[in-house]
C-alpha atoms as a PDB file:
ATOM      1  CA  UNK A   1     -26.577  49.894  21.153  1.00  0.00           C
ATOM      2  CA  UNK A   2     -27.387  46.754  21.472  1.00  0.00           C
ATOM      3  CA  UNK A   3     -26.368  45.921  17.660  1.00  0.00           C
ATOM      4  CA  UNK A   4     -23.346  47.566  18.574  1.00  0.00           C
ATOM      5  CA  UNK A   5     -22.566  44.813  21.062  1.00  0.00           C
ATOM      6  CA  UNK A   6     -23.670  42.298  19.367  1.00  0.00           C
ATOM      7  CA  UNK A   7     -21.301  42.979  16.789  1.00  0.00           C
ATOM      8  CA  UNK A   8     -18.493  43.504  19.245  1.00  0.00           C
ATOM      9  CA  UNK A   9     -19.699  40.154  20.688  1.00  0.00           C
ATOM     10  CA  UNK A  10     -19.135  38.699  17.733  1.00  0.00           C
ATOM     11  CA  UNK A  11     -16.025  39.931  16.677  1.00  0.00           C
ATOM     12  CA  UNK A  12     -14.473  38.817  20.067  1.00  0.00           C
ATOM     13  CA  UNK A  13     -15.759  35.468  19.461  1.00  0.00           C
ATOM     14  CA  UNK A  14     -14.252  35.643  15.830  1.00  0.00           C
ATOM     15  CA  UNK A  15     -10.894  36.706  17.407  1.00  0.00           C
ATOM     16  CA  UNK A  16     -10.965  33.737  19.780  1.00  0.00           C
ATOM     17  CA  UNK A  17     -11.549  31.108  17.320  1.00  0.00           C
ATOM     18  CA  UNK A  18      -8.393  32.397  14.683  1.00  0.00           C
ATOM     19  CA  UNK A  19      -6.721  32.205  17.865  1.00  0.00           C
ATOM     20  CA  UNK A  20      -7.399  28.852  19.089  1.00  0.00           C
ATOM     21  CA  UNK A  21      -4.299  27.470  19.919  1.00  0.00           C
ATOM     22  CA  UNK A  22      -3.350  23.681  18.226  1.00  0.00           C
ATOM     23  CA  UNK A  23      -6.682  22.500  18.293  1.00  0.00           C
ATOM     24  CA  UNK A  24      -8.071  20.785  21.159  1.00  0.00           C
ATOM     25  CA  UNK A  25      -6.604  17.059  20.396  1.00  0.00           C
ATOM     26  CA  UNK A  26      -3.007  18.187  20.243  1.00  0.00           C
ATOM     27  CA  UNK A  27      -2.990  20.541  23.470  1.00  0.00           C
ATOM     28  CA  UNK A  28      -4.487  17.063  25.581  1.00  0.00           C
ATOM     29  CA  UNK A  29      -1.743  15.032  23.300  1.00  0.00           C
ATOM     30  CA  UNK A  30       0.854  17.474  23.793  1.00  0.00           C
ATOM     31  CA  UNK A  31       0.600  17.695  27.787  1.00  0.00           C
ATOM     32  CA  UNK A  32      -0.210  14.108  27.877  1.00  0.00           C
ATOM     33  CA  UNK A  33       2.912  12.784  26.007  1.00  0.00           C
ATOM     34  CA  UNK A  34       5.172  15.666  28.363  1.00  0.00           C
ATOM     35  CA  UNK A  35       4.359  13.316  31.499  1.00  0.00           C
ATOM     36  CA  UNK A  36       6.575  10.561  29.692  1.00  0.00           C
ATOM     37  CA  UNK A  37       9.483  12.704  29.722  1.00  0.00           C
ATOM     38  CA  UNK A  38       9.895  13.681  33.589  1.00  0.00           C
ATOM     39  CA  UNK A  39      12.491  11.811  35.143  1.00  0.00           C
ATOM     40  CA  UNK A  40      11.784   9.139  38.125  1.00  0.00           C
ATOM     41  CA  UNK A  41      11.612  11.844  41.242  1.00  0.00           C
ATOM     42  CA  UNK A  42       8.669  13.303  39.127  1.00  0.00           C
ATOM     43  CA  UNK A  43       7.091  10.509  36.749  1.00  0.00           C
ATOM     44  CA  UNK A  44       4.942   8.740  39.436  1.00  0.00           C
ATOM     45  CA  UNK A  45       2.908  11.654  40.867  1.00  0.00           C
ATOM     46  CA  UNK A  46       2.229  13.045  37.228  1.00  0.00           C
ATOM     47  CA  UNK A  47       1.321   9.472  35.657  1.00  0.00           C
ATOM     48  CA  UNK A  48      -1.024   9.264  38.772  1.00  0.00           C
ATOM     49  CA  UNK A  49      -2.835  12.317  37.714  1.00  0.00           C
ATOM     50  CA  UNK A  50      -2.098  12.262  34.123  1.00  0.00           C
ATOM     51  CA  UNK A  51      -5.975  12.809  33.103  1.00  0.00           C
ATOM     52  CA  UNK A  52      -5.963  15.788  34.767  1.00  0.00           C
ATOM     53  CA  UNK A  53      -3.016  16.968  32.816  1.00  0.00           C
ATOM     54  CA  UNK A  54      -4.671  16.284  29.835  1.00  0.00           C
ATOM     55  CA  UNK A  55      -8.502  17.279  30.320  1.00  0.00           C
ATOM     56  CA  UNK A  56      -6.896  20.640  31.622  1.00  0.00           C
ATOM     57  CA  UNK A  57      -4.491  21.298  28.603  1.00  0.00           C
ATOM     58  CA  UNK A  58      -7.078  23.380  26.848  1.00  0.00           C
ATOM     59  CA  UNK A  59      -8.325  25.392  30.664  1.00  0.00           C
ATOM     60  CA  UNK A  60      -6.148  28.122  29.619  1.00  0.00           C
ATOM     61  CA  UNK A  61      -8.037  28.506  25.719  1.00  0.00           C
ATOM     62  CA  UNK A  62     -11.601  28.473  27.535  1.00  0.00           C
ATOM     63  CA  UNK A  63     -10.649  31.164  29.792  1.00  0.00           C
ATOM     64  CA  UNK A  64     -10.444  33.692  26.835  1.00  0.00           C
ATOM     65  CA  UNK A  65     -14.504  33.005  26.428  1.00  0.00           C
ATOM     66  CA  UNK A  66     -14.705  34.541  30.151  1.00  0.00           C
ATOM     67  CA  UNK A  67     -12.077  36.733  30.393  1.00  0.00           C
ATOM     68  CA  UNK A  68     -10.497  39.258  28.546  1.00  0.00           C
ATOM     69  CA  UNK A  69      -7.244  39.835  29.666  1.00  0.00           C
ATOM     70  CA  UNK A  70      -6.414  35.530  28.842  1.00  0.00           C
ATOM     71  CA  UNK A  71      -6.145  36.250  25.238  1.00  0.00           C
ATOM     72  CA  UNK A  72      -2.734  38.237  24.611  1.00  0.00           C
ATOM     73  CA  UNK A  73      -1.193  35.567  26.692  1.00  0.00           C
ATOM     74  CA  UNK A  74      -1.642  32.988  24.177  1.00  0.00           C
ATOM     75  CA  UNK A  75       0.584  34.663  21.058  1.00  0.00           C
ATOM     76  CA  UNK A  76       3.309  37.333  20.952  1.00  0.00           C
ATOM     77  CA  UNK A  77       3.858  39.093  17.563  1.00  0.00           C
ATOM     78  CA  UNK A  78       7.383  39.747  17.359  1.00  0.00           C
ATOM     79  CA  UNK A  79       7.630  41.215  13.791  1.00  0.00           C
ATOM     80  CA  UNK A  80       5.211  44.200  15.233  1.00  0.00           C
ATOM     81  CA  UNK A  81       9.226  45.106  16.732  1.00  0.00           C
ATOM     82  CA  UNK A  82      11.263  45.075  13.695  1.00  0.00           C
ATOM     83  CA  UNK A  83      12.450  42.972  10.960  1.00  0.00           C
ATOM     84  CA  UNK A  84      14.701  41.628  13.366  1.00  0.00           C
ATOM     85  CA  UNK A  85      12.851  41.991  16.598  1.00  0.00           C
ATOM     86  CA  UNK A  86      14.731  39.365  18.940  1.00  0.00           C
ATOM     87  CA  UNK A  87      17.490  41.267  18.320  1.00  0.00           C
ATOM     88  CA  UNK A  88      16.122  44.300  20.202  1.00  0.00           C
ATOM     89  CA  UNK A  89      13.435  42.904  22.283  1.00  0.00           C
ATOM     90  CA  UNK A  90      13.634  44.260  25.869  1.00  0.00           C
ATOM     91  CA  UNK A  91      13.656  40.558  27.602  1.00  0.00           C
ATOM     92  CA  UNK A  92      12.746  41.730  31.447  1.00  0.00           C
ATOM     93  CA  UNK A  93       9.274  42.881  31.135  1.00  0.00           C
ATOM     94  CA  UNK A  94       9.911  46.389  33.179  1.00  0.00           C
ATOM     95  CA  UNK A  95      12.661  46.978  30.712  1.00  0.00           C
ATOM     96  CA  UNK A  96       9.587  46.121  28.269  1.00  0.00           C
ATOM     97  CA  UNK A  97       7.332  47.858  29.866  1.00  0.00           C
ATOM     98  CA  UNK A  98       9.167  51.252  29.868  1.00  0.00           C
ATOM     99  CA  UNK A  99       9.594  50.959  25.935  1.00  0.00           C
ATOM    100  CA  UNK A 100       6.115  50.705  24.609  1.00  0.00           C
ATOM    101  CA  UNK A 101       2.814  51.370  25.944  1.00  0.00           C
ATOM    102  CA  UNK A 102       0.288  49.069  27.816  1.00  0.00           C
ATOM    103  CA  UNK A 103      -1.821  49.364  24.495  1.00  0.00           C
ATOM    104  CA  UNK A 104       0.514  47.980  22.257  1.00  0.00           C
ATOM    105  CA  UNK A 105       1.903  44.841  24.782  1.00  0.00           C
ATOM    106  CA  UNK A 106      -1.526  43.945  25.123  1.00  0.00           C
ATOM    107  CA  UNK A 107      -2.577  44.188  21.243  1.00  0.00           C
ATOM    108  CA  UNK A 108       0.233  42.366  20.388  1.00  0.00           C
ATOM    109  CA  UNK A 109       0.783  39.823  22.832  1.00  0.00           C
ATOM    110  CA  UNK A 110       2.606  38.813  26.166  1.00  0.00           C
ATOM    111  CA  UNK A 111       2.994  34.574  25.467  1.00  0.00           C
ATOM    112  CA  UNK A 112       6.744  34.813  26.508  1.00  0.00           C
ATOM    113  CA  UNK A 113       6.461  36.327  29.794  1.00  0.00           C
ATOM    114  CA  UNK A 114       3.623  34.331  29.936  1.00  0.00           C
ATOM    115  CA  UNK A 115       5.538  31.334  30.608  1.00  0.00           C
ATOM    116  CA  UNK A 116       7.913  32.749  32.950  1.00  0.00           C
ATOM    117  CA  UNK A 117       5.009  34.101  35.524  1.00  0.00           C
ATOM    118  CA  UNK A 118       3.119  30.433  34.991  1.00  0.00           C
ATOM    119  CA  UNK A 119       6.880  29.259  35.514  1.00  0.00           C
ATOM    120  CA  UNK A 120       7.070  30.619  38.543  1.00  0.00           C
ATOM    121  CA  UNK A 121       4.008  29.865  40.062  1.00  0.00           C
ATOM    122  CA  UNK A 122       4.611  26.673  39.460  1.00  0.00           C
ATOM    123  CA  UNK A 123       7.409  26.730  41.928  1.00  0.00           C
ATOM    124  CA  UNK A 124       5.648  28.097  44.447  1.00  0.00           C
ATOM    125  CA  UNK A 125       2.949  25.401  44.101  1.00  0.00           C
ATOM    126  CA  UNK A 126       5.751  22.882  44.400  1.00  0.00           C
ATOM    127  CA  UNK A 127       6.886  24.835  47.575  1.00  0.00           C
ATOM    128  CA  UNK A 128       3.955  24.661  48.643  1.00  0.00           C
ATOM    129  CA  UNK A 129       2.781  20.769  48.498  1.00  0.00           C
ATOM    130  CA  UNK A 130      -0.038  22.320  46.906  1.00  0.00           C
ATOM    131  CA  UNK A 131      -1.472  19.319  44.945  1.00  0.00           C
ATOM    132  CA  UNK A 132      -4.026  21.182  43.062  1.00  0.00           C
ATOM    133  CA  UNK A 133      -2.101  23.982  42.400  1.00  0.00           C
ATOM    134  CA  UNK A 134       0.876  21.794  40.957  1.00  0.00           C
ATOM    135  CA  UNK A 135      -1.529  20.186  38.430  1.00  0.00           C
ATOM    136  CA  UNK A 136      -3.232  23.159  37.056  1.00  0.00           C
ATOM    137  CA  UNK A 137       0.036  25.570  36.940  1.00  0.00           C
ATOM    138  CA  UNK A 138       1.288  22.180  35.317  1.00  0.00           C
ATOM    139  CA  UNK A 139      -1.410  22.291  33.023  1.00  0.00           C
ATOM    140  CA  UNK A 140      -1.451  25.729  32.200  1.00  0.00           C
ATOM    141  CA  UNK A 141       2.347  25.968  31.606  1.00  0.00           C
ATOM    142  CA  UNK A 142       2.352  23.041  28.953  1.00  0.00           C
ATOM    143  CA  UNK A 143      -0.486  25.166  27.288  1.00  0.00           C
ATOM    144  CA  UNK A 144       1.607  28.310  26.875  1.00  0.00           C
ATOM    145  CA  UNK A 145       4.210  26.663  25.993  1.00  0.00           C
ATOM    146  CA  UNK A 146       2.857  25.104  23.017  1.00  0.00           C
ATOM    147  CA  UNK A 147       1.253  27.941  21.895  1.00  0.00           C
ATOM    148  CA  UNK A 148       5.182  28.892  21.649  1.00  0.00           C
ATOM    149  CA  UNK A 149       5.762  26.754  19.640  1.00  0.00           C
ATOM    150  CA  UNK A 150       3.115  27.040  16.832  1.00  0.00           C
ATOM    151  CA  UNK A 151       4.935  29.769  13.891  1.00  0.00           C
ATOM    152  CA  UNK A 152       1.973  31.649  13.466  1.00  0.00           C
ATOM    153  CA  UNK A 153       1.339  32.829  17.188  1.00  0.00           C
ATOM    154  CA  UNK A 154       4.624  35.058  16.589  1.00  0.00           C
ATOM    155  CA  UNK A 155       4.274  37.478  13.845  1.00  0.00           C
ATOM    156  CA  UNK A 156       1.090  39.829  12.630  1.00  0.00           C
ATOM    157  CA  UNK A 157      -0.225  37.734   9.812  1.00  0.00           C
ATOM    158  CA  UNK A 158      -1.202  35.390  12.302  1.00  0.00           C
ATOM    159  CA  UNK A 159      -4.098  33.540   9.730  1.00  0.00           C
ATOM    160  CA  UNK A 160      -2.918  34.695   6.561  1.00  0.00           C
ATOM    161  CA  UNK A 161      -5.732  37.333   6.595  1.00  0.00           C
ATOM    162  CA  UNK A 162      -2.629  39.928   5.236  1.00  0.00           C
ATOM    163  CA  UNK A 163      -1.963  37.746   2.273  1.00  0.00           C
ATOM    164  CA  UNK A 164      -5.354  36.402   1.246  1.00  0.00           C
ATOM    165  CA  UNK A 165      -4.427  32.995   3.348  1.00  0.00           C
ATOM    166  CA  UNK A 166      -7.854  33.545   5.851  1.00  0.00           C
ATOM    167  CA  UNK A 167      -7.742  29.992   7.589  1.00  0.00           C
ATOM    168  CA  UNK A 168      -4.411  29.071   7.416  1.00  0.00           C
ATOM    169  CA  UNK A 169      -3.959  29.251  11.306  1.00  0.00           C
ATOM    170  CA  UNK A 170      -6.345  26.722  11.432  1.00  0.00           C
ATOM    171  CA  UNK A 171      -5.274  24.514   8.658  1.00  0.00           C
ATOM    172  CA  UNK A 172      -1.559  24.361  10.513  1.00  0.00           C
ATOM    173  CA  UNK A 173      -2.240  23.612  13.683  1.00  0.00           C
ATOM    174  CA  UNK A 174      -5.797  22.147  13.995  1.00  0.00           C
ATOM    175  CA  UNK A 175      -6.429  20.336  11.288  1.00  0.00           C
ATOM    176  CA  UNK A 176      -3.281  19.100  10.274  1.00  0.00           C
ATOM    177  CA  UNK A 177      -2.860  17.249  13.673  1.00  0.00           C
ATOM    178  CA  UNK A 178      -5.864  16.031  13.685  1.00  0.00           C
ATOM    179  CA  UNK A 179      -5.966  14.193  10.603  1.00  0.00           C
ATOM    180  CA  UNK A 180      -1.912  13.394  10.834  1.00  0.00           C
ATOM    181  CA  UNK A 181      -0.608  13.434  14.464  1.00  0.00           C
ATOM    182  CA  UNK A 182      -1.977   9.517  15.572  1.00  0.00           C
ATOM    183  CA  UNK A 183       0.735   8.876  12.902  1.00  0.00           C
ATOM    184  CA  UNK A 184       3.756  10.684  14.379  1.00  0.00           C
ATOM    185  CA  UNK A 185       6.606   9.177  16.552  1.00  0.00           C
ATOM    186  CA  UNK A 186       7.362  10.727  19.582  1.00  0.00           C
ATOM    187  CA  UNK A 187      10.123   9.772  21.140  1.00  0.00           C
ATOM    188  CA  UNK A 188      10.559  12.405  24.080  1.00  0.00           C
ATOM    189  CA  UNK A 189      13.734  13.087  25.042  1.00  0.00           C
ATOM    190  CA  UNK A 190      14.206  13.244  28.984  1.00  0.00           C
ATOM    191  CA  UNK A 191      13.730  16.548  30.316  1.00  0.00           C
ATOM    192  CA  UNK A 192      16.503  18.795  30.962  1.00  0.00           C
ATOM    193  CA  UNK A 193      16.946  21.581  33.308  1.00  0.00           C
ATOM    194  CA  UNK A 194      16.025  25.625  32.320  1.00  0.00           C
ATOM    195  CA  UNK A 195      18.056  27.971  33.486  1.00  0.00           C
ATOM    196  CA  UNK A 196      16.512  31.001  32.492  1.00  0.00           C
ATOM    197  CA  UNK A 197      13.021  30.098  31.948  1.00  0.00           C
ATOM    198  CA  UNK A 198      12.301  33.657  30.127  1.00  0.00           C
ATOM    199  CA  UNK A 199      15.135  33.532  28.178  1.00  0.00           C
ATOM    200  CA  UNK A 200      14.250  29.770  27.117  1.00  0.00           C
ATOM    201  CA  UNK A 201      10.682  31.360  26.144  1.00  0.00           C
ATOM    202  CA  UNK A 202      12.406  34.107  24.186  1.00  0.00           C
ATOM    203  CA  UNK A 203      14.530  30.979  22.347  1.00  0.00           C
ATOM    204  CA  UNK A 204      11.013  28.978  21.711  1.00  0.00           C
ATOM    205  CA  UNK A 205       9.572  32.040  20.091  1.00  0.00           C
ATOM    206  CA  UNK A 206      12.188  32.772  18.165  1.00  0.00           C
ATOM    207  CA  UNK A 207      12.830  29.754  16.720  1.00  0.00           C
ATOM    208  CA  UNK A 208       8.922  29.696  16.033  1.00  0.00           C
ATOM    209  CA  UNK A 209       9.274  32.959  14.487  1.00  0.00           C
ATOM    210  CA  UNK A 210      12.212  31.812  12.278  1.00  0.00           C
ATOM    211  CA  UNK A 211       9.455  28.815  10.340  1.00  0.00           C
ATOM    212  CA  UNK A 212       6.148  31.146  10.347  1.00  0.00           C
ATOM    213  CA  UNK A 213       7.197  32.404   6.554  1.00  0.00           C
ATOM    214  CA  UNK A 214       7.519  28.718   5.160  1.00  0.00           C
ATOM    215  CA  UNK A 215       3.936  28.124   6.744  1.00  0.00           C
ATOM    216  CA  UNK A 216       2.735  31.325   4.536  1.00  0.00           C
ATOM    217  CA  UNK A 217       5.339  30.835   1.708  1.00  0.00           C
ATOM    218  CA  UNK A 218       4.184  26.650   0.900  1.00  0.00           C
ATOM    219  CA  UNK A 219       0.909  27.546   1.764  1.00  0.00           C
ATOM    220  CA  UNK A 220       0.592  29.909  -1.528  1.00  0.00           C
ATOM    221  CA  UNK A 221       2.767  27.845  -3.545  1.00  0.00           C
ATOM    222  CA  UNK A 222       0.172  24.863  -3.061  1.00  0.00           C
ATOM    223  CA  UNK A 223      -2.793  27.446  -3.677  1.00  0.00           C
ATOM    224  CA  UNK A 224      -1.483  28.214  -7.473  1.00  0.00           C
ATOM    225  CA  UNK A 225      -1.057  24.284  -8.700  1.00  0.00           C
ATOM    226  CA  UNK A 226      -3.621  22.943  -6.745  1.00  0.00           C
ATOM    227  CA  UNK A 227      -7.475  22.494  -8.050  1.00  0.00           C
ATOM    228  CA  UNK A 228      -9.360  25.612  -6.163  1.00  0.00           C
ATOM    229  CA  UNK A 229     -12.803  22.853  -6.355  1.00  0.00           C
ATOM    230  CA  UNK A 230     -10.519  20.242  -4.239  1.00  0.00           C
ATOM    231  CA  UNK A 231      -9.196  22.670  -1.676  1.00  0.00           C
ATOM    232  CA  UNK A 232     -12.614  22.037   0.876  1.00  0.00           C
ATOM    233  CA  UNK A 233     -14.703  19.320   1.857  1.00  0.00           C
ATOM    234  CA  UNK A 234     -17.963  19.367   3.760  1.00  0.00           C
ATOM    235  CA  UNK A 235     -17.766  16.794   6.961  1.00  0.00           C
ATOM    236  CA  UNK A 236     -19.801  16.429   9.669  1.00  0.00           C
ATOM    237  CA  UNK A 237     -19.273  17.602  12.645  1.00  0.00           C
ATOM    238  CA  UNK A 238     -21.755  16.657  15.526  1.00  0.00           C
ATOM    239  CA  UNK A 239     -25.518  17.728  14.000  1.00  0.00           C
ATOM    240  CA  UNK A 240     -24.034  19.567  11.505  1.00  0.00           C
ATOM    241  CA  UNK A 241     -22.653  19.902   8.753  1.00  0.00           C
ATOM    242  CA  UNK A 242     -19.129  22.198   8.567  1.00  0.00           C
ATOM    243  CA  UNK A 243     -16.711  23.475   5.417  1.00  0.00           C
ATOM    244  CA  UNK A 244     -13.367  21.843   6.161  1.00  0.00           C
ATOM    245  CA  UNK A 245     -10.032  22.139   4.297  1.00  0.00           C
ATOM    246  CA  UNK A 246     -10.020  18.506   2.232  1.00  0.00           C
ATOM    247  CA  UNK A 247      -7.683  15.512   3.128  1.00  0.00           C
ATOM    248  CA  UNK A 248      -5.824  15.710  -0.150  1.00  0.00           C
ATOM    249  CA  UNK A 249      -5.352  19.230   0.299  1.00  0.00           C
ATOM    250  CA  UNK A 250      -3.884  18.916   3.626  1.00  0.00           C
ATOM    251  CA  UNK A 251      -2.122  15.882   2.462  1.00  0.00           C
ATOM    252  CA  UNK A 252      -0.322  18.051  -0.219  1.00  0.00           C
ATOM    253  CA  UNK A 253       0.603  21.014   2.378  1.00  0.00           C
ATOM    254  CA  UNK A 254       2.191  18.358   5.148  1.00  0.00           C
ATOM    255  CA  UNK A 255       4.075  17.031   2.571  1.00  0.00           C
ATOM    256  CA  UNK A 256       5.395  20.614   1.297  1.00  0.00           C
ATOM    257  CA  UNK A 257       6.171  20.995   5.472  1.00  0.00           C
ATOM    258  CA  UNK A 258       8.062  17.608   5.911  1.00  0.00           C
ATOM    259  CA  UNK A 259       7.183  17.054   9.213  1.00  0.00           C
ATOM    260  CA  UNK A 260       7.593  20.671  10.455  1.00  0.00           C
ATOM    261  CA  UNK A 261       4.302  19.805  12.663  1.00  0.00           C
ATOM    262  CA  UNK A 262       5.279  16.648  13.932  1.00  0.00           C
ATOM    263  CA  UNK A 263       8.959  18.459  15.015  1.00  0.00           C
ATOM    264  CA  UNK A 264       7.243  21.285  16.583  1.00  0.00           C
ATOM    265  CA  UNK A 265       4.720  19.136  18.582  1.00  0.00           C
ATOM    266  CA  UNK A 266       7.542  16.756  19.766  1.00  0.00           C
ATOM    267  CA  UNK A 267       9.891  19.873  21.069  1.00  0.00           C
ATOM    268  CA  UNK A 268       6.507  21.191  22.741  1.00  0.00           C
ATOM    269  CA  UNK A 269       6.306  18.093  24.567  1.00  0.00           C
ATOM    270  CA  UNK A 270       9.877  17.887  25.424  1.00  0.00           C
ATOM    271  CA  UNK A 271      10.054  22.024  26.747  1.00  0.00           C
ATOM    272  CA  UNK A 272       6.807  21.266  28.928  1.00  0.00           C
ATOM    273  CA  UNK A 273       8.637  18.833  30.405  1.00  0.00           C
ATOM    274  CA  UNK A 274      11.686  20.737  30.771  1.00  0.00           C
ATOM    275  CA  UNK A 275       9.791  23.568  32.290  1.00  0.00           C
ATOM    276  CA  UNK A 276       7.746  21.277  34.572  1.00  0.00           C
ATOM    277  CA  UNK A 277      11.075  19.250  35.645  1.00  0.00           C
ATOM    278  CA  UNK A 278      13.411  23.236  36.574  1.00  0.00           C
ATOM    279  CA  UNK A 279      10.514  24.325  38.013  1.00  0.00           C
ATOM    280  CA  UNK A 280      10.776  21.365  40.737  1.00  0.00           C
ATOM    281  CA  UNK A 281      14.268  21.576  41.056  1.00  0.00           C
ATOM    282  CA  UNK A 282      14.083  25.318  41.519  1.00  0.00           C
ATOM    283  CA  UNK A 283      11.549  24.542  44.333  1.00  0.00           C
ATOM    284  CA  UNK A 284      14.283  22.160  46.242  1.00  0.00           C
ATOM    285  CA  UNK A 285      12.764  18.472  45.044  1.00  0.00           C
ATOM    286  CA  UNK A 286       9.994  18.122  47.448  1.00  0.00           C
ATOM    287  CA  UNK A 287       8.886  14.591  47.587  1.00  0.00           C
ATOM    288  CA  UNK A 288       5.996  14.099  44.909  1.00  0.00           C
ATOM    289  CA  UNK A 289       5.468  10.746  45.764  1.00  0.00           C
ATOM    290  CA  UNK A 290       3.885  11.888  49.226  1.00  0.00           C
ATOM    291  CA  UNK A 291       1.707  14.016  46.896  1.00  0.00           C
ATOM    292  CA  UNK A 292       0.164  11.163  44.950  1.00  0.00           C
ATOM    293  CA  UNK A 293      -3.171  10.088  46.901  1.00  0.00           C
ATOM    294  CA  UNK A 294      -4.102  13.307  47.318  1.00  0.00           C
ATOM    295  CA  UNK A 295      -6.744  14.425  45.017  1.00  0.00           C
ATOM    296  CA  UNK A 296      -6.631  17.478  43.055  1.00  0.00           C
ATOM    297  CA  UNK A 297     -10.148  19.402  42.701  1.00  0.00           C
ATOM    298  CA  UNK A 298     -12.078  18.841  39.218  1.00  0.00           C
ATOM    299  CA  UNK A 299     -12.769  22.008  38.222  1.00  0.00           C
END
């Protein structure tokens, strides 16, 4: 028995980490660079608290360590629904709901409606003058929204593992930023207002959806002219030593993606924003700036 669980343990863990959502650095980049987009009624009160922002883009990723239910919130796999599934996709999640079973929404993922609950809790927060509230629904919703945004949260083959591509989650949207992003430009358009924020998930996804087979497709036309003893590198990480996908091999597959990454982390910026900026106007403007000296708890 206790094998057993061990083994589940470990699995779960495994799960977690193919699922790790655009590595650490580019969540806190991602939510930090959002701030810059908010116009002037907003800017102030989230540039006063703009560490918070960032040290809690990754709150919602650590939650899957604790809690189960976190982790189909993070991806949604839309091919599960067809070979044209946001064609057909219930988008109101009773309509959903009524079409497949609990197993099957939960197994393959819930990241679009998601976005619309965080959405509107956001709201409320800003209905509320709740300070704390505001910054971690703020924090949470720039989260989920990336995660929309990265190809491979939206169809089955979400790390290759069905094409013999293990890793390549990892590769995309970890390491790739983190050896490329201090190099990108972002300049972030001014937010814009949702009106549907589901049906602006649904359009995220989608387009996501629409770029996952060029991440698989370049992938294995690197792996056949590239030297197999150049694909990994050992670095150091910490104490220790880990295997790492090499700088000329990631060099050679962001170059095959021309700047794929870099588009998808600027529009993730830009939609947080958007999201962030709707879901204030949807709460009637309440006066952030009265909101500013008052401190938002840590943890």
């Amino acid at each position: 028995m206790g094998m057993k669980k061990a083994t589940l343990s470990a699995v779960a863990l495994l799960s977690l980490f193919i699922l790790s959502s655009w590595g650490y650095n580019a969540h806190h980049r991602i939510n930090r660079m959002a701030v810059y987009a908010l116009p002037k009624g907003m800017f102030a009160f989230y540039k006063a608290n703009i560490d918070f922002i960032t040290e809690h883009a990754i709150t919602a990723d650590k939650r899957r360590y604790v809690d189960s239910a976190e982790i189909p919130r993070h991806f949604f796999n839309a091919d599960r629904y067809g070979k044209a599934p946001f064609k057909t996709i219930p988008r109101k999640w009773k309509d959903f709901n009524k079409r497949y079973t609990r197993d099957t929404m939960l197994k393959h993922g819930t990241l679009p409606w998601t976005i619309q609950q965080r959405y509107y809790w956001l709201v409320k927060a800003f209905k509320e003058h709740d300070t704390t509230s505001i910054l971690r629904n703020s924090a949470d919703l720039a989260h989920y929204v990336a995660d929309a945004h990265v190809p491979l949260h939206t169809v089955l083959n979400h790390d290759g593992q069905l094409t013999g591509q293990d890793g390549i989650h990892g590769l995309w949207e970890s390491r790739l930023p983190e050896l490329f992003a201090d190099r990108y430009r972002y300049p972030i358009k001014k937010a814009k207002y949702i009106n549907n924020p589901l049906t602006q998930a649904f359009v995220i996804c989608q387009r996501s959806f629409g770029k996952a087979d060029s991440v698989l497709r370049l992938e294995r036309l690197l792996n056949k002219r590239f030297p197999a003893d150049k694909k990994y590198t050992m670095e150091k990480r910490g104490q220790r030593k880990v295997k790492v996908y090499s700088p000329e091999y990631c060099r050679a597959y962001h170059s095959l993606l021309k700047g794929m990454v870099e588009r998808q982390m600027r529009s993730a910026m830009y939609e947080a924003a958007s999201y962030w900026f709707s879901a204030w106007v949807d709460a009637g403007q309440p006066d952030l700036n009265k909101l500013i000296k008052t401190s938002a708890t840590k943890n």
